[in-house]
PDB file of N, CA and C in Angstrom:
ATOM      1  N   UNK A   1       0.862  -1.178   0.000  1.00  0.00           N
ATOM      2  CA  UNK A   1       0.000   0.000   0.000  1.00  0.00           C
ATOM      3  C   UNK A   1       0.903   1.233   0.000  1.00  0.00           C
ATOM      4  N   UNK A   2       1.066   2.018  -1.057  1.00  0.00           N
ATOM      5  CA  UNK A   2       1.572   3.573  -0.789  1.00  0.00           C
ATOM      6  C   UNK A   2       0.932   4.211   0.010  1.00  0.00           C
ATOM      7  N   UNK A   3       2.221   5.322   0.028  1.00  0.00           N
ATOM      8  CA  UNK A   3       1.432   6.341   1.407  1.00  0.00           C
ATOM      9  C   UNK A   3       0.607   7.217   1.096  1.00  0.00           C
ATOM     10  N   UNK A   4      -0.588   7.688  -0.002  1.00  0.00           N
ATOM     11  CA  UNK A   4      -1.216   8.427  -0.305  1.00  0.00           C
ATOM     12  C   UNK A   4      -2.404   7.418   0.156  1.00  0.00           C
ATOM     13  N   UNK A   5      -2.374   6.282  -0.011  1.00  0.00           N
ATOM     14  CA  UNK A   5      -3.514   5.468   0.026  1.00  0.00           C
ATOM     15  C   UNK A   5      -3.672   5.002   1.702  1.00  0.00           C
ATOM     16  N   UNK A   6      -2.633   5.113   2.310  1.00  0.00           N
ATOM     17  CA  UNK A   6      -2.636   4.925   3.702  1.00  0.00           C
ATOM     18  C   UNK A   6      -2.758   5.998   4.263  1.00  0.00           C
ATOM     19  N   UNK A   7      -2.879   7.080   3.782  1.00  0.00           N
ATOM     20  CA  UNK A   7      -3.567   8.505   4.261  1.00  0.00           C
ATOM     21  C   UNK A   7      -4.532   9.007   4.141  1.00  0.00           C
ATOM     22  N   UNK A   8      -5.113   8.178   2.706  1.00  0.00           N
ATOM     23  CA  UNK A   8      -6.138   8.556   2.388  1.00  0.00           C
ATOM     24  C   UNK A   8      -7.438   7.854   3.464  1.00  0.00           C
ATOM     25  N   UNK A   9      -6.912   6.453   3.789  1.00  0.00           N
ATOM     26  CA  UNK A   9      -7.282   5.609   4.263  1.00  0.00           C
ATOM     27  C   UNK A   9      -7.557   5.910   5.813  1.00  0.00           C
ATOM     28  N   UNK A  10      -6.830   6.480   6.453  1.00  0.00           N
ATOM     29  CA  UNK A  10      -7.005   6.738   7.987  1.00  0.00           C
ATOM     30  C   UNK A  10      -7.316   8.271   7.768  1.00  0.00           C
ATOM     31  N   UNK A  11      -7.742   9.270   7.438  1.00  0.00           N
ATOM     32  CA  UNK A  11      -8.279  10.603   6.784  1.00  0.00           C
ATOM     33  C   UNK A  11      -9.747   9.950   6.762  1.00  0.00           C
ATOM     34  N   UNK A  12     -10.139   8.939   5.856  1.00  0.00           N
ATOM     35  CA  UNK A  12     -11.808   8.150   5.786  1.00  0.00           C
ATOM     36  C   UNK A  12     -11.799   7.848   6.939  1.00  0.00           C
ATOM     37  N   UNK A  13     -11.367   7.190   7.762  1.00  0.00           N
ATOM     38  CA  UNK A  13     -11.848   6.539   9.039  1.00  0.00           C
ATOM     39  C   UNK A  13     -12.063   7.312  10.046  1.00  0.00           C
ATOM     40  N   UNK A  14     -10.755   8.602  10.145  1.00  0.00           N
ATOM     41  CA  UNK A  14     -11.112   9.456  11.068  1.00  0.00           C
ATOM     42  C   UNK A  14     -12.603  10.163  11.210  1.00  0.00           C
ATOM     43  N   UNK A  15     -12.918  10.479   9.854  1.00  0.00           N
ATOM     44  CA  UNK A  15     -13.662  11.164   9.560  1.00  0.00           C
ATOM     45  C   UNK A  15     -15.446  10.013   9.658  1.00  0.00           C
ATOM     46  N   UNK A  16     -15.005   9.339   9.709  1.00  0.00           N
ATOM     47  CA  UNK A  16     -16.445   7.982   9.910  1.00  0.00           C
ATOM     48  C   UNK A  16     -16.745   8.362  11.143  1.00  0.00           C
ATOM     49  N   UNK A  17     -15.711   8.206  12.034  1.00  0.00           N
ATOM     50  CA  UNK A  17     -15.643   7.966  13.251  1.00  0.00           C
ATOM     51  C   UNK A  17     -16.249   9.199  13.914  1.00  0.00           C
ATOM     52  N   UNK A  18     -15.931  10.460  13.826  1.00  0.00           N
ATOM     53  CA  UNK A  18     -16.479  11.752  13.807  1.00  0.00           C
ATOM     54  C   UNK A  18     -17.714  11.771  13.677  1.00  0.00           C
ATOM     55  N   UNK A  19     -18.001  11.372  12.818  1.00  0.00           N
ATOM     56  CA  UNK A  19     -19.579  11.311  12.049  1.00  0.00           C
ATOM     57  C   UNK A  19     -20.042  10.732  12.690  1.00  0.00           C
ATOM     58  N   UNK A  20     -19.961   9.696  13.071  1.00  0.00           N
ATOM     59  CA  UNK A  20     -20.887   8.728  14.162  1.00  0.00           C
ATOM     60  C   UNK A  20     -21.055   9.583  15.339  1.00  0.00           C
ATOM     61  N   UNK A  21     -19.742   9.757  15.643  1.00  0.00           N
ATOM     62  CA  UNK A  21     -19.307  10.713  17.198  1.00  0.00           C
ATOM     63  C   UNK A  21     -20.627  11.715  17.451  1.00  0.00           C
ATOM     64  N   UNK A  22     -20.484  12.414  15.891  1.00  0.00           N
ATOM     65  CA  UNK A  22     -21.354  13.865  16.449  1.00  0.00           C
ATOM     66  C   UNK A  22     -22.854  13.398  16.383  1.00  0.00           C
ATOM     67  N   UNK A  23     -23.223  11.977  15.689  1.00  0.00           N
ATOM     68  CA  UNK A  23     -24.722  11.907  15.146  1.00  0.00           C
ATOM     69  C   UNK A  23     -25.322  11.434  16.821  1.00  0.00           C
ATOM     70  N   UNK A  24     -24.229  10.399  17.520  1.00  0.00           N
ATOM     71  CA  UNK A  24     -24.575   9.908  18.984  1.00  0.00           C
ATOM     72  C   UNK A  24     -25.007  11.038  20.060  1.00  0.00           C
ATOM     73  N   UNK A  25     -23.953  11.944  19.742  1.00  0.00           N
ATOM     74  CA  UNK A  25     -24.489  13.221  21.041  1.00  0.00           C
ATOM     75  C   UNK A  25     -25.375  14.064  20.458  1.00  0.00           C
ATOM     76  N   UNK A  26     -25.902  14.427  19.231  1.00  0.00           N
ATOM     77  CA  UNK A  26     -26.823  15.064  18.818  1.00  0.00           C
ATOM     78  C   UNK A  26     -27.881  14.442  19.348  1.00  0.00           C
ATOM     79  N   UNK A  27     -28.250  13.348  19.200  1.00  0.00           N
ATOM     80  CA  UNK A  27     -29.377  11.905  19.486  1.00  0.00           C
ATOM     81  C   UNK A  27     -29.641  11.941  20.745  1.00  0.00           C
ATOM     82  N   UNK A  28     -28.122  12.233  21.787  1.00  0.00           N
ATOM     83  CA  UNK A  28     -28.488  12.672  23.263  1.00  0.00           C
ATOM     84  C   UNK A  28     -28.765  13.920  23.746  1.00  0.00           C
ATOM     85  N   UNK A  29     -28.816  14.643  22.775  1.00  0.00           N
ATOM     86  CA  UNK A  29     -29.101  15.760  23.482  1.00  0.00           C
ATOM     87  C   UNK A  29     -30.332  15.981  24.158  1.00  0.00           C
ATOM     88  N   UNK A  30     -30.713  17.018  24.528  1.00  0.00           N
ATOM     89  CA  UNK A  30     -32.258  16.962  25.344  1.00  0.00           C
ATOM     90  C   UNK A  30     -32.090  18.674  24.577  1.00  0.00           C
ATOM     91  N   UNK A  31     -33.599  18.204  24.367  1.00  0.00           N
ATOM     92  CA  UNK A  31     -34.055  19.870  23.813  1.00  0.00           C
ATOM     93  C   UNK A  31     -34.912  20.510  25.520  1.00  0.00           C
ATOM     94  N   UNK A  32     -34.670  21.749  25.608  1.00  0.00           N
ATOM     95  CA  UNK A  32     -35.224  22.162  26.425  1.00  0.00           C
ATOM     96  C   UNK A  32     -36.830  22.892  25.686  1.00  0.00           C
ATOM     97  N   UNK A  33     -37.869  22.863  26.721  1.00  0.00           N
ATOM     98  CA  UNK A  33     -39.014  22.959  26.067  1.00  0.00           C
ATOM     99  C   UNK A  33     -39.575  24.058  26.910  1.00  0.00           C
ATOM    100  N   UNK A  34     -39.426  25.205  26.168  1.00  0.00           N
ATOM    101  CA  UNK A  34     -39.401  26.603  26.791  1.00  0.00           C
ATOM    102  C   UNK A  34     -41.165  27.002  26.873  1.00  0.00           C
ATOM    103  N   UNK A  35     -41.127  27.464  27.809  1.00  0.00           N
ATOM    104  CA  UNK A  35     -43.133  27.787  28.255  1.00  0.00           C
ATOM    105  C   UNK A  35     -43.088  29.309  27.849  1.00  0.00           C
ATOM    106  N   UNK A  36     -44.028  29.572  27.001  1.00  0.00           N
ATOM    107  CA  UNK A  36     -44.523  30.410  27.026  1.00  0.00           C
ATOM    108  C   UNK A  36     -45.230  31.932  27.903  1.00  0.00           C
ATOM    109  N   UNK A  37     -45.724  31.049  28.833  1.00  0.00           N
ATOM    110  CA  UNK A  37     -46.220  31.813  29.969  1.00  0.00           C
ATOM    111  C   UNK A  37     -45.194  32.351  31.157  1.00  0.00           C
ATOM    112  N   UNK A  38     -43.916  31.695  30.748  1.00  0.00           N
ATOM    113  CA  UNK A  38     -42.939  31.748  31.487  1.00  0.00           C
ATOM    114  C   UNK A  38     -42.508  30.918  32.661  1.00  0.00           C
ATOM    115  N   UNK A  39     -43.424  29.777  33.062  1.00  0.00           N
ATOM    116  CA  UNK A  39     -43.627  29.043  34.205  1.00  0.00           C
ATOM    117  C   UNK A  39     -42.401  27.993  33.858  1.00  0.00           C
ATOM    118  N   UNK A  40     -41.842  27.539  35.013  1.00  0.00           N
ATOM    119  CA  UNK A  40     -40.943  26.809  35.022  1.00  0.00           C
ATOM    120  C   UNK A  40     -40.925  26.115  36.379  1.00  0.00           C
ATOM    121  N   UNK A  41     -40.576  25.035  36.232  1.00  0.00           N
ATOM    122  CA  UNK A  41     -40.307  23.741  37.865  1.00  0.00           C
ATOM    123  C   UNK A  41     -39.427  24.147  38.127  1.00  0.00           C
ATOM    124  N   UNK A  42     -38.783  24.175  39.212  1.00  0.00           N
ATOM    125  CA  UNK A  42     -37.614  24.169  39.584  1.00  0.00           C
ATOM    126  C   UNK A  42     -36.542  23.370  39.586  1.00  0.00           C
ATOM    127  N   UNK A  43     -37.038  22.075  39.192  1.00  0.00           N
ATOM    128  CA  UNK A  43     -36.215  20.955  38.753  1.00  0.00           C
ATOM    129  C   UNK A  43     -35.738  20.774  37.875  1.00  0.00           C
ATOM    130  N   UNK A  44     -36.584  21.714  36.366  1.00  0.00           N
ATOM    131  CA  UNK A  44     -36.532  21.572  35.299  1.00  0.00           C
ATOM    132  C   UNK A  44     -35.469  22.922  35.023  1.00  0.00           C
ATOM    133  N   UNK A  45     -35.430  23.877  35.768  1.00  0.00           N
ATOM    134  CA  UNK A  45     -34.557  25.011  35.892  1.00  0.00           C
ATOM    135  C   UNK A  45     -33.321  24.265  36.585  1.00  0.00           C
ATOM    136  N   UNK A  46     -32.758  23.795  37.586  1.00  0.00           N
ATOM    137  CA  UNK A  46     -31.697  23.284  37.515  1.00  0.00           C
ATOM    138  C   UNK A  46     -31.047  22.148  36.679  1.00  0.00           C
ATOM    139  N   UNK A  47     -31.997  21.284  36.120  1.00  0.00           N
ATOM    140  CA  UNK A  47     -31.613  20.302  35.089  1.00  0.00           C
ATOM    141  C   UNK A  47     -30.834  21.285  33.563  1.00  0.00           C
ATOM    142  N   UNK A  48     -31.388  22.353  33.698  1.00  0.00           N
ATOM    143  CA  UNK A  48     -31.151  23.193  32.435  1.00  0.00           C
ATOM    144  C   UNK A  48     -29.957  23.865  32.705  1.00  0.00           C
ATOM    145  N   UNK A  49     -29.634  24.512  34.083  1.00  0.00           N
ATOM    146  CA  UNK A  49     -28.771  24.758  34.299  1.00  0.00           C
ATOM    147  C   UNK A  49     -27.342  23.916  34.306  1.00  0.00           C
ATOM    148  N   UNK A  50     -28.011  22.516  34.956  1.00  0.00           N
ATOM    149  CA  UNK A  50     -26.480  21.742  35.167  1.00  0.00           C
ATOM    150  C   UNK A  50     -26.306  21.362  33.454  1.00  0.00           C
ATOM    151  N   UNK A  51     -27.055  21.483  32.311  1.00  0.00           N
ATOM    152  CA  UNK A  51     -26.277  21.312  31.209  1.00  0.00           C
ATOM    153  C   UNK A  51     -25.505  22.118  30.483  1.00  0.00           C
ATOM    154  N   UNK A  52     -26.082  23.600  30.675  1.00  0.00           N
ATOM    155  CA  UNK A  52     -25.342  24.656  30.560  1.00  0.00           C
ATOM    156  C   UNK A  52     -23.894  24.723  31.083  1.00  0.00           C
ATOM    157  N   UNK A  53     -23.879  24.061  32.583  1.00  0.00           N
ATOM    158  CA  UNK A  53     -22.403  24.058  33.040  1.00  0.00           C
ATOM    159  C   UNK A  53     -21.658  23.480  32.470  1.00  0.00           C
ATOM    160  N   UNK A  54     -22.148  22.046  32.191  1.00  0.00           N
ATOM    161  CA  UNK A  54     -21.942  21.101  31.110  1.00  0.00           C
ATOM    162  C   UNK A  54     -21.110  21.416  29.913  1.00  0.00           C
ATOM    163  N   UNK A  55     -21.594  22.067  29.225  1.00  0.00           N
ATOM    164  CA  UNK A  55     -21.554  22.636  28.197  1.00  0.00           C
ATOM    165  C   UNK A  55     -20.334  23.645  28.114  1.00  0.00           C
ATOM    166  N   UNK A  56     -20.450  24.031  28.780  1.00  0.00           N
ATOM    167  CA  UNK A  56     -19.075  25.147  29.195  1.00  0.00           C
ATOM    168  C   UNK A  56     -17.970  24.395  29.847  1.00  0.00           C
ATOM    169  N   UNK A  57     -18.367  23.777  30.456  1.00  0.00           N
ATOM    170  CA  UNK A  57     -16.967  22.871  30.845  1.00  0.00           C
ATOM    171  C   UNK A  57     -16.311  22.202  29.903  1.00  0.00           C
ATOM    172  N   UNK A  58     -17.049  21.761  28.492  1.00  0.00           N
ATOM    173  CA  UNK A  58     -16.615  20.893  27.330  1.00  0.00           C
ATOM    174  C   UNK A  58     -15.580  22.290  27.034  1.00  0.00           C
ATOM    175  N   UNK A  59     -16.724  23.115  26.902  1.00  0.00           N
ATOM    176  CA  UNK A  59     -15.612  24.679  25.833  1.00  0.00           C
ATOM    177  C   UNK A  59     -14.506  24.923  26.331  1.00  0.00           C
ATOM    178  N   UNK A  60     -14.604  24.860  27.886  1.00  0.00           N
ATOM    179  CA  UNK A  60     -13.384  25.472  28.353  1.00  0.00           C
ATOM    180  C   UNK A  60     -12.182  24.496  28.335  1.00  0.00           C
ATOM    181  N   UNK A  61     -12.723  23.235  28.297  1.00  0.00           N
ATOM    182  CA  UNK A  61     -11.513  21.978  27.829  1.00  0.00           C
ATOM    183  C   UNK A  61     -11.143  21.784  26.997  1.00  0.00           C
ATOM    184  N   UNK A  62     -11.883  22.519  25.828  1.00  0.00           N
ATOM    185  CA  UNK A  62     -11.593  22.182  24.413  1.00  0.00           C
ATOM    186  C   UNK A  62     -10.490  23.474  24.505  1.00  0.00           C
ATOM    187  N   UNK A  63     -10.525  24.770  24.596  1.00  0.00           N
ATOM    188  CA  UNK A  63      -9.752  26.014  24.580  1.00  0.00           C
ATOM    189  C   UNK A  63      -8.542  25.684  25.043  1.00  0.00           C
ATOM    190  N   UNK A  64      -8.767  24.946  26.562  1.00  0.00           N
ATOM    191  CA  UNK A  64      -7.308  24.565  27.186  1.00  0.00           C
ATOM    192  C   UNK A  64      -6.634  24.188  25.915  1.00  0.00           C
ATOM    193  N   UNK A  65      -7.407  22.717  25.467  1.00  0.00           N
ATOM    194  CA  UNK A  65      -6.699  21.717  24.746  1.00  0.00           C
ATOM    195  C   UNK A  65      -5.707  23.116  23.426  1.00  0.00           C
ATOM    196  N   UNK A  66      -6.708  23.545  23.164  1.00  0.00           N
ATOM    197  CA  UNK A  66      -6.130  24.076  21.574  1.00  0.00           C
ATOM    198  C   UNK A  66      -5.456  25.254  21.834  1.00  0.00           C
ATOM    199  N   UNK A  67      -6.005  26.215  22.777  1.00  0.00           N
ATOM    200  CA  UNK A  67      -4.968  27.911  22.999  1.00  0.00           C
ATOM    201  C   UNK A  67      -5.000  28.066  24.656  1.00  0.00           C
ATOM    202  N   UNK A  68      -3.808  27.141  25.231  1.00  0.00           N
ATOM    203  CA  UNK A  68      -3.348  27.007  26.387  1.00  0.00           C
ATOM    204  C   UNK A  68      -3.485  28.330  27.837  1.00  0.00           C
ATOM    205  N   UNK A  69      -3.396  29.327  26.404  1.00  0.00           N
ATOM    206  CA  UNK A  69      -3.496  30.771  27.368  1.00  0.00           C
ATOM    207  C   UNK A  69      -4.662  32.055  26.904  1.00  0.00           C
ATOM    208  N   UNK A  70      -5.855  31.069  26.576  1.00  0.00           N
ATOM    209  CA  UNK A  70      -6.631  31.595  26.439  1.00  0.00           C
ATOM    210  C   UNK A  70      -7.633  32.498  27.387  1.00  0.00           C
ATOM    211  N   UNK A  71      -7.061  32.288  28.675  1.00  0.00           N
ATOM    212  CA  UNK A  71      -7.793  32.791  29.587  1.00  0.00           C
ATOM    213  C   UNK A  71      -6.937  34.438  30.029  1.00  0.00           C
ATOM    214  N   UNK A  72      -5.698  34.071  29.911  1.00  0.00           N
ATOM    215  CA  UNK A  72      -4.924  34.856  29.844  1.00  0.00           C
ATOM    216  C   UNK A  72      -5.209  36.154  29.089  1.00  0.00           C
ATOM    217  N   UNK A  73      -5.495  36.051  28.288  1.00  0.00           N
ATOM    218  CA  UNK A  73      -5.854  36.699  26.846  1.00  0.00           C
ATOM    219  C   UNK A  73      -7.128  37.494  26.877  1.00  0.00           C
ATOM    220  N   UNK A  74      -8.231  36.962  27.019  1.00  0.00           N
ATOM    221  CA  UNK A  74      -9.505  36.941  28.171  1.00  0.00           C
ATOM    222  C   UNK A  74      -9.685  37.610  29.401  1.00  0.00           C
ATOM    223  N   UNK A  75      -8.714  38.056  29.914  1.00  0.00           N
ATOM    224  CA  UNK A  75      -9.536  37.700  31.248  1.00  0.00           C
ATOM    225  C   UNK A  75     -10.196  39.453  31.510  1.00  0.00           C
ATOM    226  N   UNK A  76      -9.581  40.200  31.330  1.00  0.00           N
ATOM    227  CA  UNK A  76     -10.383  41.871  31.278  1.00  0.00           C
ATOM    228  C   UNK A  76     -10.917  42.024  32.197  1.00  0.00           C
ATOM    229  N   UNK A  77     -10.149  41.599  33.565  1.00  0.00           N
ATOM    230  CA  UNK A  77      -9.836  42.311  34.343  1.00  0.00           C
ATOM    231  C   UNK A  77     -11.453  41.196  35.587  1.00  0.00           C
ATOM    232  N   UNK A  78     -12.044  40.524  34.970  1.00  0.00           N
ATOM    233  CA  UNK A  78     -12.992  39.552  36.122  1.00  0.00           C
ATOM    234  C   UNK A  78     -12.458  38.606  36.262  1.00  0.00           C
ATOM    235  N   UNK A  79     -12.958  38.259  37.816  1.00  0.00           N
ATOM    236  CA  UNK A  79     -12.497  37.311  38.543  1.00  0.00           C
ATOM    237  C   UNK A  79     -12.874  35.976  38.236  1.00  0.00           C
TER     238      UNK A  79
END
């Protein structure tokens, strides 16, 4: 096997693998189901909240991962 074809080859797979990746957590996601009238449980307000944290905790791991001193850069002066 040349190396265009063994690149080409793990380039397809990565990219399968991705695809699956993102179709699984899309599938888990939970839609939040916003009221009109404005009424909300309180259970259903912290469930919403702890995904939000969620959610930000992915971002802020992903930032670490990719621009180490991103907070650095950021920070404008809050604690």
């Amino acid at each position: 096997m040349g190396v265009l074809e063994f690149i080409t080859s793990i380039v397809a797979m990565a990219l399968g693998a991705i695809t699956i990746w993102i179709l699984l957590l899309r599938k888990g996601r939970r839609r939040a189901n916003i009221d009109p009238s404005g009424s909300y449980d309180m259970s259903e307000l912290s469930r919403m909240a702890e995904s939000l944290r969620d959610r930000i905790d992915v971002l802020e791991s992903i930032l670490d991962a990719e621009v180490p001193d991103w907070r650095e850069q950021n920070d404008h002066g809050a604690a």
